[in-house]
N, C-alpha and C. Protein backbone atom coordinates (compact mmCIF):
# COMPACT_ATOMS: atom_id res chain seq x y z
N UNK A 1 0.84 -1.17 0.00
CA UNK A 1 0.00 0.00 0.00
C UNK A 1 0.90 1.25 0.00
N UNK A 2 0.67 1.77 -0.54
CA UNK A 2 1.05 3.67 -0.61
C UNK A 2 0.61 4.47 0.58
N UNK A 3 1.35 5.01 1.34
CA UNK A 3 0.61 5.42 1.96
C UNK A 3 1.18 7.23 2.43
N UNK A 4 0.63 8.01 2.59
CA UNK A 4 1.12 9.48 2.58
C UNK A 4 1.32 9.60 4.00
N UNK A 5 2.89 10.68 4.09
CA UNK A 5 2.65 10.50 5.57
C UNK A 5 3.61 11.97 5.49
N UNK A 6 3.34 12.61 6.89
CA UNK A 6 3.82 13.84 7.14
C UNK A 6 5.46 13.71 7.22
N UNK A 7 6.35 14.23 6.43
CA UNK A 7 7.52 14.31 6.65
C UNK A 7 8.09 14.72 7.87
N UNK A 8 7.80 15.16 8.71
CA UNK A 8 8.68 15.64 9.62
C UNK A 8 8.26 14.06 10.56
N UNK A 9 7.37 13.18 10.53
CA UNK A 9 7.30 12.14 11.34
C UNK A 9 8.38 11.32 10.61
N UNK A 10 8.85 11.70 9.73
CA UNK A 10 9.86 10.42 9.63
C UNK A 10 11.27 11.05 9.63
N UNK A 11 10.94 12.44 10.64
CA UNK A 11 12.14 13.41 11.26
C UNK A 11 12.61 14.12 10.01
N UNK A 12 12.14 14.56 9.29
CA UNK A 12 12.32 15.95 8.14
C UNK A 12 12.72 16.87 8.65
N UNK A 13 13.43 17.89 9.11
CA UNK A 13 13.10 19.24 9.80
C UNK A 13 12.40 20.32 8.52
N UNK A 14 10.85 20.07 8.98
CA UNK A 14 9.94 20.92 7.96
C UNK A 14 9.26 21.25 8.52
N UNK A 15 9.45 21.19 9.84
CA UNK A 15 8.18 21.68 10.51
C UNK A 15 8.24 23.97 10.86
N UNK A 16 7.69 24.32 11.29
CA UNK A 16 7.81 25.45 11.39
C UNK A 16 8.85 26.22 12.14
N UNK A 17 9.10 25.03 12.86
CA UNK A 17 10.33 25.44 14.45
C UNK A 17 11.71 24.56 13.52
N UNK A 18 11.36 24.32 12.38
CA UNK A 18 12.66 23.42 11.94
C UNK A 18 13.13 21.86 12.45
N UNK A 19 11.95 21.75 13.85
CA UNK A 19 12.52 20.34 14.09
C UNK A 19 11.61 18.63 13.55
N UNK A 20 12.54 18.12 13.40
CA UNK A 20 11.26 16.79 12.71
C UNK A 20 10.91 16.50 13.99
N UNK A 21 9.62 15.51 13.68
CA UNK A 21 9.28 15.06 15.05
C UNK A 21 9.43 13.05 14.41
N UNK A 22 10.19 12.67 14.59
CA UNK A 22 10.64 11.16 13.98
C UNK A 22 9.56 10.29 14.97
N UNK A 23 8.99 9.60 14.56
CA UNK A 23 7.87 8.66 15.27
C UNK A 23 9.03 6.91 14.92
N UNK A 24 9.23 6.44 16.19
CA UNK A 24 9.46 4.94 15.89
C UNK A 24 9.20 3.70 15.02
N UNK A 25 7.72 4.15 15.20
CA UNK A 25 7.00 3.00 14.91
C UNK A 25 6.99 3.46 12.72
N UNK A 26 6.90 4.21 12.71
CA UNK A 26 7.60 4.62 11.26
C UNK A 26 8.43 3.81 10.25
N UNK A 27 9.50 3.48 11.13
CA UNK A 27 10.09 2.21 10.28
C UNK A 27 9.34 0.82 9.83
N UNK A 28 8.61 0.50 10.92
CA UNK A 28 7.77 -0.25 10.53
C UNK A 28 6.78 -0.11 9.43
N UNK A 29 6.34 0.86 9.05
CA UNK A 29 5.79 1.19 7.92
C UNK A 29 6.55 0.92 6.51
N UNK A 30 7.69 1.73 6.87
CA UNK A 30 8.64 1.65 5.50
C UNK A 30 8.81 0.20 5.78
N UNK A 31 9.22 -1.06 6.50
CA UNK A 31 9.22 -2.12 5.75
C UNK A 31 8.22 -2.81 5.03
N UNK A 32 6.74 -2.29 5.09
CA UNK A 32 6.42 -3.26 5.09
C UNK A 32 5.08 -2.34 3.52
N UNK A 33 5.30 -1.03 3.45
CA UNK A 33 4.88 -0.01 2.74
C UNK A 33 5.39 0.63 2.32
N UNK A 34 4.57 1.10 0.77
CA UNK A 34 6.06 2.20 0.32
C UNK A 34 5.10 3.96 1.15
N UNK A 35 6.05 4.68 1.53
CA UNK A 35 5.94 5.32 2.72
C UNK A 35 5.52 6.65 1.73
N UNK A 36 5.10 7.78 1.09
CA UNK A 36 5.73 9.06 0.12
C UNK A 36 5.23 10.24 1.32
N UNK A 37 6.35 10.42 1.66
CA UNK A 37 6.55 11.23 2.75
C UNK A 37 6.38 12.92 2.24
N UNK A 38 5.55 14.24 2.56
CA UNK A 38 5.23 15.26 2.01
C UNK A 38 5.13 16.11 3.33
N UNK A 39 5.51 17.36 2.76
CA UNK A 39 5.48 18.70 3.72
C UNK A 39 4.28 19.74 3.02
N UNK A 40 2.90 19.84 3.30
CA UNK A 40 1.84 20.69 2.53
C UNK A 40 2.19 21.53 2.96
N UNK A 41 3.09 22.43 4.16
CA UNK A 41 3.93 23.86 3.53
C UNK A 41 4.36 24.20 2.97
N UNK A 42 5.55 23.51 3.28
CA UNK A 42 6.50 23.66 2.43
C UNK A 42 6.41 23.34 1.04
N UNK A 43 5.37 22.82 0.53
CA UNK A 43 4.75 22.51 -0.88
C UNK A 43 4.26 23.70 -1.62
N UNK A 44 3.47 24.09 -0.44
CA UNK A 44 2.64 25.53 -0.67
C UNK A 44 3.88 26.94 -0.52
N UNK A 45 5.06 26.84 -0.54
CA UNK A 45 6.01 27.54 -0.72
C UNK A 45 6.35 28.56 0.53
N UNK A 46 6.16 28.22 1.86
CA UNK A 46 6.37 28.41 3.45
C UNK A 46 8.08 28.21 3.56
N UNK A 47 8.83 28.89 3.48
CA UNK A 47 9.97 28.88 4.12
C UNK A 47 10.50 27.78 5.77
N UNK A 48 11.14 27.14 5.96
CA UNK A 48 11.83 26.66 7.12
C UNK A 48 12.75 27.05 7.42
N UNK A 49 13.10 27.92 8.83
CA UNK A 49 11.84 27.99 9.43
C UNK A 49 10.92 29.24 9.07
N UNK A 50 9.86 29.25 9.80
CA UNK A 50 8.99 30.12 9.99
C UNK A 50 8.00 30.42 11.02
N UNK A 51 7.55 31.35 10.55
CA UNK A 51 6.39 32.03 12.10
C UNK A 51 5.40 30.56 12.07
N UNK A 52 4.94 30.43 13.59
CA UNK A 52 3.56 29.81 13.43
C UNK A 52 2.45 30.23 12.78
N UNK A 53 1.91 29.39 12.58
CA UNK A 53 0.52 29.51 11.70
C UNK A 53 -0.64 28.83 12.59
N UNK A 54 -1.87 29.58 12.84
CA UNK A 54 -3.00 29.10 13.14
C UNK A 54 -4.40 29.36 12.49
N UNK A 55 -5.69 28.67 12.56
CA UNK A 55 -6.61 29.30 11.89
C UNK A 55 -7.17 30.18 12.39
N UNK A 56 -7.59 31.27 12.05
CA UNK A 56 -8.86 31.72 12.55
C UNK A 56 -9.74 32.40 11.56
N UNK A 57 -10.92 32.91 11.86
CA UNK A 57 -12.09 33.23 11.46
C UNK A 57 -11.80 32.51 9.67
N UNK A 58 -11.45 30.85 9.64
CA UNK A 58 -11.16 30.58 8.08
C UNK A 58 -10.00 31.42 7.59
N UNK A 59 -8.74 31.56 7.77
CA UNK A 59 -8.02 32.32 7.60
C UNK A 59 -6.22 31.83 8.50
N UNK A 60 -5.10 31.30 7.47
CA UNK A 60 -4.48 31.17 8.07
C UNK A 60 -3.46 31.95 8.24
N UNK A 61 -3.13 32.52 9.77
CA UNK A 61 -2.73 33.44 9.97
C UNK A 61 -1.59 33.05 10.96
N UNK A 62 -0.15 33.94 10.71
CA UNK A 62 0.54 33.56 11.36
C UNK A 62 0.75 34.33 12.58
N UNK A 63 2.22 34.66 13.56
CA UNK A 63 1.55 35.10 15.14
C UNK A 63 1.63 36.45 15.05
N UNK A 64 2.43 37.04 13.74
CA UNK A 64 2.89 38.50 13.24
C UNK A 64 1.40 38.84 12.57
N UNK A 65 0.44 38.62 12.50
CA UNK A 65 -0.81 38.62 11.68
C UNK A 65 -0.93 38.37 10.22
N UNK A 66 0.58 37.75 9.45
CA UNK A 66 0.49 37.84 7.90
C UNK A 66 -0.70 36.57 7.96
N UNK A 67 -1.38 37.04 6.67
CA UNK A 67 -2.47 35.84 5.85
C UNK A 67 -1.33 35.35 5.18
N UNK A 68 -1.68 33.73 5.40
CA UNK A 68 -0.79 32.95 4.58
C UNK A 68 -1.42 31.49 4.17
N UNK A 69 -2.83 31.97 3.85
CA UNK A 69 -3.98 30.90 3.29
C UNK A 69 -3.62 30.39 1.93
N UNK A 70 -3.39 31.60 1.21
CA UNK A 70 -3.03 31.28 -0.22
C UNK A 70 -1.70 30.29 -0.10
N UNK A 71 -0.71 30.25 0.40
CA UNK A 71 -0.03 29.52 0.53
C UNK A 71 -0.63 28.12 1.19
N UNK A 72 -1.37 27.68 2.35
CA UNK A 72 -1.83 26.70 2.83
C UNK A 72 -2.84 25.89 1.68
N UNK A 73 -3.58 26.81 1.02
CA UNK A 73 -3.97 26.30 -0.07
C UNK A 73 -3.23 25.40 -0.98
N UNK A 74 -2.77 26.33 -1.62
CA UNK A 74 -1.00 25.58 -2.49
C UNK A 74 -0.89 24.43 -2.14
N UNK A 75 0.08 24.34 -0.98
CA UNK A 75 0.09 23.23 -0.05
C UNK A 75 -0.62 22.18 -0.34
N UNK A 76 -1.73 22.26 0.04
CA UNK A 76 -3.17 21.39 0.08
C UNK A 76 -3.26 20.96 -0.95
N UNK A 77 -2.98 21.82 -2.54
CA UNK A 77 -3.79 21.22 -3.28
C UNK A 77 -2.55 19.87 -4.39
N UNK A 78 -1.02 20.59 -3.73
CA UNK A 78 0.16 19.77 -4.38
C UNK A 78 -0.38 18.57 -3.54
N UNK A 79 0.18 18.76 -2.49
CA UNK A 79 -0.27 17.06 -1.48
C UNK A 79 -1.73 16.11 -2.16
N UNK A 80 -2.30 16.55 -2.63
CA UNK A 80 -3.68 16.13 -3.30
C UNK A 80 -3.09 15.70 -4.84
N UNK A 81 -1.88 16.20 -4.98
CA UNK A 81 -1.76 15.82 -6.29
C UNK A 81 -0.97 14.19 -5.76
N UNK A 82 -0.27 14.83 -5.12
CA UNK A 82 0.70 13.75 -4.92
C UNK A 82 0.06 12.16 -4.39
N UNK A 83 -0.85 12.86 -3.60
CA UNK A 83 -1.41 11.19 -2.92
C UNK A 83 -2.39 10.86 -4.10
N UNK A 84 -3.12 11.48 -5.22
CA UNK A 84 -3.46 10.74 -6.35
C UNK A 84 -2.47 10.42 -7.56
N UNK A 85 -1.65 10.73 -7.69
CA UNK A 85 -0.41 10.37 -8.36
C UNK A 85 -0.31 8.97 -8.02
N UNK A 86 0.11 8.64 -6.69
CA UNK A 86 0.46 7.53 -5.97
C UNK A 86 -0.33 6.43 -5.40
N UNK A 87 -2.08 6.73 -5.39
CA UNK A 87 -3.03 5.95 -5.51
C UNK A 87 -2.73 6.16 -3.83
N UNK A 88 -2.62 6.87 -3.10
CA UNK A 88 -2.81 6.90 -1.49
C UNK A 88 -4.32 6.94 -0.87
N UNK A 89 -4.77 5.64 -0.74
CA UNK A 89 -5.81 5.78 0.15
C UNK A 89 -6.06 5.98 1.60
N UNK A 90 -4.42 6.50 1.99
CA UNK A 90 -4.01 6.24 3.62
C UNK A 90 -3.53 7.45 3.93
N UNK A 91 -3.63 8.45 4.85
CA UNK A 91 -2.58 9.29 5.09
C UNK A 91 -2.46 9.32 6.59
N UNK A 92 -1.31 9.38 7.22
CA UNK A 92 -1.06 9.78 8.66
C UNK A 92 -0.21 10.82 8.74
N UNK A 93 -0.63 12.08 9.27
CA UNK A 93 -0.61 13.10 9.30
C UNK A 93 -0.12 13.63 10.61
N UNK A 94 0.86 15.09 10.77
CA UNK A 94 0.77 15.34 11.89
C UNK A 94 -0.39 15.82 13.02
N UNK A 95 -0.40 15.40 13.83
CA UNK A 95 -1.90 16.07 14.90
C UNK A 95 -1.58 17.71 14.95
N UNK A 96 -2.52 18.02 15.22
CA UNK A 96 -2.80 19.51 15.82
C UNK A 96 -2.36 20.30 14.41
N UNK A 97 -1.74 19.83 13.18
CA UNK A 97 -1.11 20.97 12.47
C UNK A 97 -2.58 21.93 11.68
N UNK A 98 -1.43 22.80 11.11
CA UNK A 98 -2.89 24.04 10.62
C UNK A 98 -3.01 23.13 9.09
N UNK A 99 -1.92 22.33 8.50
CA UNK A 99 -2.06 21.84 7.19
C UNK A 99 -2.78 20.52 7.17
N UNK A 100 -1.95 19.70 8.84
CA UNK A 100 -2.04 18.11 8.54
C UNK A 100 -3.26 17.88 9.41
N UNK A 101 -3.80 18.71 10.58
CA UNK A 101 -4.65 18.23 11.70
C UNK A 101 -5.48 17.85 11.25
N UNK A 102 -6.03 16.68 11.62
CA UNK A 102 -7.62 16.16 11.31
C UNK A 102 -8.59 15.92 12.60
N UNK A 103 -8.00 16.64 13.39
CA UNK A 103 -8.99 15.88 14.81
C UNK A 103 -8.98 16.94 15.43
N UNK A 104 -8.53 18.34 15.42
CA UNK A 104 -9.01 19.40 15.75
C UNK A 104 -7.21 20.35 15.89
N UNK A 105 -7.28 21.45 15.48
CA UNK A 105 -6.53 22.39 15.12
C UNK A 105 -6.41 23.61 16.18
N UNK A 106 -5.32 23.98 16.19
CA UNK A 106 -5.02 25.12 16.99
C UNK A 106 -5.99 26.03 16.81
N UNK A 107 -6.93 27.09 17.62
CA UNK A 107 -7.86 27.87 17.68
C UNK A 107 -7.88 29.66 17.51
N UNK A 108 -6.41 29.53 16.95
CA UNK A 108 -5.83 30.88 16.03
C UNK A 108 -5.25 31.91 17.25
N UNK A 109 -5.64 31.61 18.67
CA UNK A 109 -5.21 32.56 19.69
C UNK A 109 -3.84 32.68 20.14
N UNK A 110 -2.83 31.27 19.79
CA UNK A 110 -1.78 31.34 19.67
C UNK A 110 -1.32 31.24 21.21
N UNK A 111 -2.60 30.03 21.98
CA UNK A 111 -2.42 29.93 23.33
C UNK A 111 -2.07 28.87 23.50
N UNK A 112 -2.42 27.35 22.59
CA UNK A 112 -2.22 26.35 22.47
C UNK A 112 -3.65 25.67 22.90
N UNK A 113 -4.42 26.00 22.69
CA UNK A 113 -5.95 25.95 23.02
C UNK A 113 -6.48 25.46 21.46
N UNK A 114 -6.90 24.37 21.83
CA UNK A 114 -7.76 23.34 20.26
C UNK A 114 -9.24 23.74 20.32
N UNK A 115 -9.09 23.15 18.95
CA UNK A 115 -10.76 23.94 18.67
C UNK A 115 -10.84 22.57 17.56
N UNK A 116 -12.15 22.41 17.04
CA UNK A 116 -12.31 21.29 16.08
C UNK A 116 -12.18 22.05 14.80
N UNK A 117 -11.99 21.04 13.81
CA UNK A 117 -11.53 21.49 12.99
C UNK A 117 -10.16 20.93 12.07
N UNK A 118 -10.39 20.90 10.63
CA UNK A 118 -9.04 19.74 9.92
C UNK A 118 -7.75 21.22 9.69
N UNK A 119 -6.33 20.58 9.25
CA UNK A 119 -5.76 21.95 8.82
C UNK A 119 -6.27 21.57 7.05
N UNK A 120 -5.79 22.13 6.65
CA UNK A 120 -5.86 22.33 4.92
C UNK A 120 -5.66 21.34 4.15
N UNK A 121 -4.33 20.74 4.07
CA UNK A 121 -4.44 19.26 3.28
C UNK A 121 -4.89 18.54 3.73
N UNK A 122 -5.36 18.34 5.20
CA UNK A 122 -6.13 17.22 5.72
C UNK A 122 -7.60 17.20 5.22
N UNK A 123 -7.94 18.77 5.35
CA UNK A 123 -9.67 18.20 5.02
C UNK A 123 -9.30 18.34 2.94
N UNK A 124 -8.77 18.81 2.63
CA UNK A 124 -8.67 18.57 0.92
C UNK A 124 -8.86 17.12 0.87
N UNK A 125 -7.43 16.11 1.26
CA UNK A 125 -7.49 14.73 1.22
C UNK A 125 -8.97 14.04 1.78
N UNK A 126 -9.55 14.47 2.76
CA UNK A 126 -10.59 13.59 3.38
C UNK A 126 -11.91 13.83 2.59
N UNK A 127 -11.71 15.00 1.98
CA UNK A 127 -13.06 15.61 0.80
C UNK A 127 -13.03 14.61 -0.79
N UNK A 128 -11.65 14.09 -1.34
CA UNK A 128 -11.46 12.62 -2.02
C UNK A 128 -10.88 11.48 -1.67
N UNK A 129 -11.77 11.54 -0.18
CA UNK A 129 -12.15 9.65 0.56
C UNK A 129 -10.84 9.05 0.68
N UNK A 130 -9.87 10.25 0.99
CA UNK A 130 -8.38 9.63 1.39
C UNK A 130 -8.63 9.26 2.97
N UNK A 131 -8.07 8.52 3.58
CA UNK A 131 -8.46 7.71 4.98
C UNK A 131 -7.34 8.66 5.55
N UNK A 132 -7.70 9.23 6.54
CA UNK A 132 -6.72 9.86 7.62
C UNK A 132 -6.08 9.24 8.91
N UNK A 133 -5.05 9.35 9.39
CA UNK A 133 -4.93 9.06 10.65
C UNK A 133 -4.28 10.24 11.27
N UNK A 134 -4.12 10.12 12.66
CA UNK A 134 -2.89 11.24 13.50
C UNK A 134 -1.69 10.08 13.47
N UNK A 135 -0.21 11.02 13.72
CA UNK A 135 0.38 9.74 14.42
C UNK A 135 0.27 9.20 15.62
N UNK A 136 -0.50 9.64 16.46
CA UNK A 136 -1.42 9.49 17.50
C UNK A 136 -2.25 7.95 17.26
N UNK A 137 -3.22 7.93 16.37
CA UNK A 137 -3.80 6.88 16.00
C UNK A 137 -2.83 5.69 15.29
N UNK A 138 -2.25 6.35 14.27
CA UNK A 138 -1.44 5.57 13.75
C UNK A 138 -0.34 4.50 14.92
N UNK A 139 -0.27 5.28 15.85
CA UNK A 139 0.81 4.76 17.19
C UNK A 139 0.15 3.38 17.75
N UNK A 140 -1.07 3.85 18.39
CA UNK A 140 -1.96 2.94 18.82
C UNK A 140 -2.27 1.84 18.29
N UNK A 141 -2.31 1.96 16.62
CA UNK A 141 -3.40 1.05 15.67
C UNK A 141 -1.97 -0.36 15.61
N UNK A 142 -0.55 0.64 15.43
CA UNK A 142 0.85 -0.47 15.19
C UNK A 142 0.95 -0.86 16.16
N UNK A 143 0.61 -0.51 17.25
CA UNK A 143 1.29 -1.11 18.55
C UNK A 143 0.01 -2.03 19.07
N UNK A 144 -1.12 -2.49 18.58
CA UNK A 144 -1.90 -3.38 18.47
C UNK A 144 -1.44 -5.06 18.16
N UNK A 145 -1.21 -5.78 18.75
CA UNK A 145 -0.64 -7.05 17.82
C UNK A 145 -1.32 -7.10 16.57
N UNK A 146 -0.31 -7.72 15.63
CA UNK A 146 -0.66 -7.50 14.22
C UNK A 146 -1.40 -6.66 13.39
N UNK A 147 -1.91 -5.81 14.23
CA UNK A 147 -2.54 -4.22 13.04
C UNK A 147 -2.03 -3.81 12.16
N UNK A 148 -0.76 -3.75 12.07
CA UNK A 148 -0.08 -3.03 10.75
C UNK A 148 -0.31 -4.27 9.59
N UNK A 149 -0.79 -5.12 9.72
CA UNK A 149 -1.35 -6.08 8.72
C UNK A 149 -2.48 -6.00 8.04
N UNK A 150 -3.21 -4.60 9.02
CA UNK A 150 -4.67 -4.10 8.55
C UNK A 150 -4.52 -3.20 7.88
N UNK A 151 -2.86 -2.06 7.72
CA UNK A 151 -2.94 -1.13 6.66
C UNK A 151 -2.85 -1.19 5.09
């Protein structure tokens, strides 16, 4: 299976602070899947590093107040290319991000306070019936005896 997964989980430094966040259980994927690892910022043409980004009022905004939707867009819509390029019916995504979150997103106050809500390539992908996970879920589902036999 193909499966799309946030680059900085397989320790990219793409994230906004520059650091990857490398998940363990990751390797296990790459043996056993081909992995196509993507940054929907840095796609959408976001510099590393850079300011945070959160949503608000539909609007992604970073902590200096620039709009930087048009870019999150971008983002969103390359990653959409890429996981149909590659036939990805899977993606595990970072949690909480403004691009990757699917289970609820920073709430734009820049307090660390969640609000519901996908970031940008997450709800693009989930709008053409791409299957989401967090690496949150994804953690849980591998560390199940034999689950990763279910991806």
């Amino acid at each position: 299976m193909n499966i799309l997964i946030s680059a900085c989980l397989l320790g990219v430094s793409c994230r906004y602070d520059k650091e990857g966040k490398e998940r363990p259980w990751v390797r296990e994927l790459l043996e056993k899947h081909r992995v196509i690892p993507v940054c929907p910022e840095q796609l959408g043409g976001m510099p590393t590093p850079r300011d945070p980004v959160e949503w608000r009022q539909g609007r992604a905004v970073n902590n200096e107040g620039e709009d930087c939707t048009e870019k999150f867009l971008a983002g969103a819509a390359e990653t959409w290319k890429l996981a149909k390029l590659y036939g990805c019916e899977l993606a595990i995504l970072k949690a909480r991000s403004p691009s990757c979150g699917s289970h609820g997103i920073y709430d734009g106050s820049f307090q660390g306070r969640l609000t519901a809500g996908m970031g940008a390539a997450a709800s693009l992908l989930a709008s053409h019936g791409v299957r989401l996970m967090d690496e949150e879920e994804a953690e849980r589902w591998l560390t199940k005896s034999d689950a990763s036999d279910g991806f």
